[in-house]
N, C-alpha and C. Protein backbone atom coordinates (compact mmCIF):
# COMPACT_ATOMS: atom_id res chain seq x y z
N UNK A 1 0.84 -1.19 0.00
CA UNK A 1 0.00 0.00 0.00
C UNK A 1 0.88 1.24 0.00
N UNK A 2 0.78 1.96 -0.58
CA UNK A 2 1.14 3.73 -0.98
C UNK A 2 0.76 4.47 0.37
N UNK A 3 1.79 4.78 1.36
CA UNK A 3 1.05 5.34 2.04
C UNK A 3 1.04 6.73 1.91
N UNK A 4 1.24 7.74 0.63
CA UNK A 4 0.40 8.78 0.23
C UNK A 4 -0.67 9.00 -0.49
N UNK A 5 -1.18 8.08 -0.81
CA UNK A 5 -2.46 7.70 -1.71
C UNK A 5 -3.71 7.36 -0.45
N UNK A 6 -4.51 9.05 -0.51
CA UNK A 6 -5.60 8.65 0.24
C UNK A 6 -6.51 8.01 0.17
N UNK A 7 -6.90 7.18 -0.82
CA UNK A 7 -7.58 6.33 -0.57
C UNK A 7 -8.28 5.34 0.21
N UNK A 8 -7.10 4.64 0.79
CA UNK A 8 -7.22 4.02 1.72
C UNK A 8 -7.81 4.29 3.09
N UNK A 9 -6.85 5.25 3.54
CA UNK A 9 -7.74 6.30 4.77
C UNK A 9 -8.73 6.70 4.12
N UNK A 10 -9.34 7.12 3.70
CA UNK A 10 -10.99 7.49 3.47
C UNK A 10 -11.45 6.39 3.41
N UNK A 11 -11.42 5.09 2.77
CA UNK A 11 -12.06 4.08 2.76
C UNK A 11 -12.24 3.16 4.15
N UNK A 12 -10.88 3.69 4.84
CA UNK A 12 -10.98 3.10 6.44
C UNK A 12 -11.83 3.91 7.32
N UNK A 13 -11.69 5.15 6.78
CA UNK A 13 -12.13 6.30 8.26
C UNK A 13 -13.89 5.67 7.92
N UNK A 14 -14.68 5.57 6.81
CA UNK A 14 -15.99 5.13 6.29
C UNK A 14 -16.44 4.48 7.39
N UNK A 15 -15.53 3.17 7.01
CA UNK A 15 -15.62 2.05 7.34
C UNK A 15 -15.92 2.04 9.19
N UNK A 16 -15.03 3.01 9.63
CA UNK A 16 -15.40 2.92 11.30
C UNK A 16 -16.34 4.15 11.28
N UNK A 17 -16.61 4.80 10.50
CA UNK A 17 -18.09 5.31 10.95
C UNK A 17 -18.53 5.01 10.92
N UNK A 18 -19.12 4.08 10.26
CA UNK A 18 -20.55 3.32 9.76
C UNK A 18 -20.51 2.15 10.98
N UNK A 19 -19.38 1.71 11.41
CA UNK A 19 -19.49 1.30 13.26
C UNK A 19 -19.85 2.45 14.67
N UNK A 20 -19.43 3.49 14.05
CA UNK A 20 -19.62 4.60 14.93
C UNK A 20 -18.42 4.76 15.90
N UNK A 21 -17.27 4.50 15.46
CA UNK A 21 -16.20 4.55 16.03
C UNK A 21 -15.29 5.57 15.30
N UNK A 22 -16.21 6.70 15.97
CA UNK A 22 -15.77 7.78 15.22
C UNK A 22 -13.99 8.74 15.83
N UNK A 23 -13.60 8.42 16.80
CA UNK A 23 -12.14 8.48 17.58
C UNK A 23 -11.43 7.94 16.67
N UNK A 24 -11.63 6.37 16.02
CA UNK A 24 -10.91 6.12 15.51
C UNK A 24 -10.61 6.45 13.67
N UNK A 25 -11.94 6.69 13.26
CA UNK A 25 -12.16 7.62 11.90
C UNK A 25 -11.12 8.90 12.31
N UNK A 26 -11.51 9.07 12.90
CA UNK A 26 -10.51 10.56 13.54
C UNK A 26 -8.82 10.17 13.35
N UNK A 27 -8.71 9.47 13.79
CA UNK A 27 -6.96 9.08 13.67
C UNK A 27 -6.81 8.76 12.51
N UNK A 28 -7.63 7.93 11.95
CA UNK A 28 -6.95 7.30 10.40
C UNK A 28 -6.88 8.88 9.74
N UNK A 29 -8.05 10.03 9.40
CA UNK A 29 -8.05 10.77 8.91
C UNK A 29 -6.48 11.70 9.09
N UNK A 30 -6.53 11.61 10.42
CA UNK A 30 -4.94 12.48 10.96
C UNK A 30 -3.61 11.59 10.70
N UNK A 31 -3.88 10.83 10.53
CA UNK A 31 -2.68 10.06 10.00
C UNK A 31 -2.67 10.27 8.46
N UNK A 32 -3.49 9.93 7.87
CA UNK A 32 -3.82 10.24 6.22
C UNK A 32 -3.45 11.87 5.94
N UNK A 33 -3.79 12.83 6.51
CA UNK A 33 -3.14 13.81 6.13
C UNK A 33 -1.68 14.29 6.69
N UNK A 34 -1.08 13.99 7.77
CA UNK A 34 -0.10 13.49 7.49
C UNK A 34 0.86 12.95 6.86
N UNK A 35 0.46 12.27 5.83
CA UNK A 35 1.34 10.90 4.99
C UNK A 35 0.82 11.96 3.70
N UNK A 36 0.18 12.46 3.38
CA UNK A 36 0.04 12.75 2.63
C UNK A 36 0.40 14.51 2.37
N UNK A 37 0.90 15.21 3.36
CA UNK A 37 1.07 15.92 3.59
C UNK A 37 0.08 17.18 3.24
N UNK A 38 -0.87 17.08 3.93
CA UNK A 38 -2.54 17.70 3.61
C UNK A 38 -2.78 18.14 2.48
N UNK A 39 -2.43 17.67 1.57
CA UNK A 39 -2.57 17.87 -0.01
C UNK A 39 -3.83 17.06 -0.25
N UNK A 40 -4.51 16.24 0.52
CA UNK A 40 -5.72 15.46 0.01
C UNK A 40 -7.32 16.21 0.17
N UNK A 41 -7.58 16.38 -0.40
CA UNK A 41 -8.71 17.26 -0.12
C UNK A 41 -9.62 16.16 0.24
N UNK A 42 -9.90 14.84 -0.20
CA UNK A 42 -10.81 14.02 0.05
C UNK A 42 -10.67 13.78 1.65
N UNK A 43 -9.49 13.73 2.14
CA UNK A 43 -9.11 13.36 3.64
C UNK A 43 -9.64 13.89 4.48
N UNK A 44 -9.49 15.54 4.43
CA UNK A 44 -9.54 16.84 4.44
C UNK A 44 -11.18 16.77 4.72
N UNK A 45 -12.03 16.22 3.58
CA UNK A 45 -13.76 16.57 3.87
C UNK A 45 -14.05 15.53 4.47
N UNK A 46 -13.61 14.02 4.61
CA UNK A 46 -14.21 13.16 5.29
C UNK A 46 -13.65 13.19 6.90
N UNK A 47 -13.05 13.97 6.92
CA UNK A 47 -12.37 14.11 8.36
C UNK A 47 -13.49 15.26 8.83
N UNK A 48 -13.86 16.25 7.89
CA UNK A 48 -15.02 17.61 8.15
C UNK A 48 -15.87 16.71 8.64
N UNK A 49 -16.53 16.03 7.78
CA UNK A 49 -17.52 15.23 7.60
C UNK A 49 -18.06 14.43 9.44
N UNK A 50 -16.92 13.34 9.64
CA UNK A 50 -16.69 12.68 11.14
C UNK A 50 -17.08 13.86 12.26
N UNK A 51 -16.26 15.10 12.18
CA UNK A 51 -16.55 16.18 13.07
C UNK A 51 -17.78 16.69 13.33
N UNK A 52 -18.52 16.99 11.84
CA UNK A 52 -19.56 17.16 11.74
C UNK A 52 -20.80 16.20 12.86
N UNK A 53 -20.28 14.74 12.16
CA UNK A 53 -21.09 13.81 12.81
C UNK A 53 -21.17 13.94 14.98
N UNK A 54 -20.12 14.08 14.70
CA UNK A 54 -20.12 14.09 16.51
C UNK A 54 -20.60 15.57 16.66
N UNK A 55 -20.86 16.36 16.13
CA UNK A 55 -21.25 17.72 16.67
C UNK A 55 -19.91 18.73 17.13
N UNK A 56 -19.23 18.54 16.42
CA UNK A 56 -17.69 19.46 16.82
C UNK A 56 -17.91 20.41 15.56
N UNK A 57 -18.74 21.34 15.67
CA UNK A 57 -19.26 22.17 14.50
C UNK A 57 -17.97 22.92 13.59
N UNK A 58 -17.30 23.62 14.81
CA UNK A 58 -16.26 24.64 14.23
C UNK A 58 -15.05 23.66 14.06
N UNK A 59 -14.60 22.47 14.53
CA UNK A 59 -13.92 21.93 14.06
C UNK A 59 -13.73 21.36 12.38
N UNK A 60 -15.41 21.18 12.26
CA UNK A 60 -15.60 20.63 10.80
C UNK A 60 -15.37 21.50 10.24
N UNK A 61 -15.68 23.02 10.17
CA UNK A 61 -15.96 24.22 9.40
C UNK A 61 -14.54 24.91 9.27
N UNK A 62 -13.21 24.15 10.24
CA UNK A 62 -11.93 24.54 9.80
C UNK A 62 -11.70 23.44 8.89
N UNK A 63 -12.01 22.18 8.97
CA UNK A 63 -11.38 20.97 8.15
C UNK A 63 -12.06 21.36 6.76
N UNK A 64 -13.48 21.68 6.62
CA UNK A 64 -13.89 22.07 4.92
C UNK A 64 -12.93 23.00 4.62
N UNK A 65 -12.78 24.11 5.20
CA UNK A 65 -11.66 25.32 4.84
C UNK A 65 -10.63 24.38 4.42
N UNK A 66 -9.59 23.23 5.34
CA UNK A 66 -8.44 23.23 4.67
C UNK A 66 -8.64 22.24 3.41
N UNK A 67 -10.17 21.81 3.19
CA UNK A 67 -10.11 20.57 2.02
C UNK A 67 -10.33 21.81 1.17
N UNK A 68 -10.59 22.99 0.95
CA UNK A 68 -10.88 24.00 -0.42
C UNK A 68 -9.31 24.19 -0.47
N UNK A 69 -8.62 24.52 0.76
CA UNK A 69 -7.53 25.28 0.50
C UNK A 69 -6.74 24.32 -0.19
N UNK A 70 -6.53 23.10 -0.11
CA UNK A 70 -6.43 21.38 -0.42
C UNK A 70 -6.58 21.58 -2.04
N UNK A 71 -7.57 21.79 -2.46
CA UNK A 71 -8.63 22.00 -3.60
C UNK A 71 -9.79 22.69 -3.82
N UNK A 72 -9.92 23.92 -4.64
CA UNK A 72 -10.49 25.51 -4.07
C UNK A 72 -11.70 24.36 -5.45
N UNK A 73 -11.22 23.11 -6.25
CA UNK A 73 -12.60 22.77 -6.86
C UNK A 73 -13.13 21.50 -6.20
N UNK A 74 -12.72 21.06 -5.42
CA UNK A 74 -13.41 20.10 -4.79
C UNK A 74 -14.62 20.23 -4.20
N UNK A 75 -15.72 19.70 -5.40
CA UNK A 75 -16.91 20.11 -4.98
C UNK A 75 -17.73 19.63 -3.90
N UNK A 76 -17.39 17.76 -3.40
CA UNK A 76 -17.67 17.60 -2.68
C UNK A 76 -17.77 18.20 -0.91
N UNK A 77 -16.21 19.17 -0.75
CA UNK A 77 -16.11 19.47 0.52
C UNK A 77 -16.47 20.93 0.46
N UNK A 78 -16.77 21.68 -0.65
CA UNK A 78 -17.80 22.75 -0.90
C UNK A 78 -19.50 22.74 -0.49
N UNK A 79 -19.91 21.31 -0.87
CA UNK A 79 -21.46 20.73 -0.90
C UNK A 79 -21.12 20.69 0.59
N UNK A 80 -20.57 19.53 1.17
CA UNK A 80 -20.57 19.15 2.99
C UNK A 80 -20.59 20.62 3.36
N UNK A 81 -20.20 21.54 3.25
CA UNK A 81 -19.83 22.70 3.93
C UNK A 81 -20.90 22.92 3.90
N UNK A 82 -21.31 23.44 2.87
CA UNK A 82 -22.98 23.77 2.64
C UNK A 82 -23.85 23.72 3.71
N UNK A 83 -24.22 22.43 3.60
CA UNK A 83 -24.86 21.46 4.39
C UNK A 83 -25.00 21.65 5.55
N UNK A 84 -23.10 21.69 6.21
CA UNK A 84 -23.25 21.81 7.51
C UNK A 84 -24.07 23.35 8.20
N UNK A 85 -23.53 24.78 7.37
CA UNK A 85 -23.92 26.03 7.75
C UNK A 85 -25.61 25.82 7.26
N UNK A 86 -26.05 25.28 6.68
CA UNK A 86 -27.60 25.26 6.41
C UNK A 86 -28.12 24.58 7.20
N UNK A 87 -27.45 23.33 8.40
CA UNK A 87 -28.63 22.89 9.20
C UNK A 87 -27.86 23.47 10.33
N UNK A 88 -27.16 24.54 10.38
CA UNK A 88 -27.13 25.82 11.51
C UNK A 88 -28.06 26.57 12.31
């Protein structure tokens, strides 16, 4: 495995949400940008995303910021952002 190729971490961090083991979504995500040296914007919104889920509002709303800054076209962590300030 590539460990700068986010893939993987996003496909893991999923994977323990959908258990609800969201601490540990949390680490894979921080490790994934890490290794990847926060260049992943996908990392970046599914890490927003986890924050979101637990209710860490302003935490998510810095992680969408660094997935644009990541990728100013990544539409997905543009839409999550959305989302999150609309059920504000």
């Amino acid at each position: 495995m590539d460990p700068t190729d986010g893939r993987a971490y996003v496909s893991l961090g999923k994977h323990f949400l959908q258990q609800r083991r969201f601490d540990d979504a949390i680490k894979v995500y921080e490790d994934g940008c890490a290794a990847t040296q926060g260049q992943n914007p996908f990392i970046w919104q599914a890490w927003a995303t986890a924050e979101a889920k637990k209710g860490n509002i302003n935490s998510a709303r810095k992680l969408y910021n660094a997935a644009t800054v990541a990728s100013e076209s990544h539409v997905t962590a543009w839409h999550g952002w959305g989302m999150l300030e609309q059920r504000q």
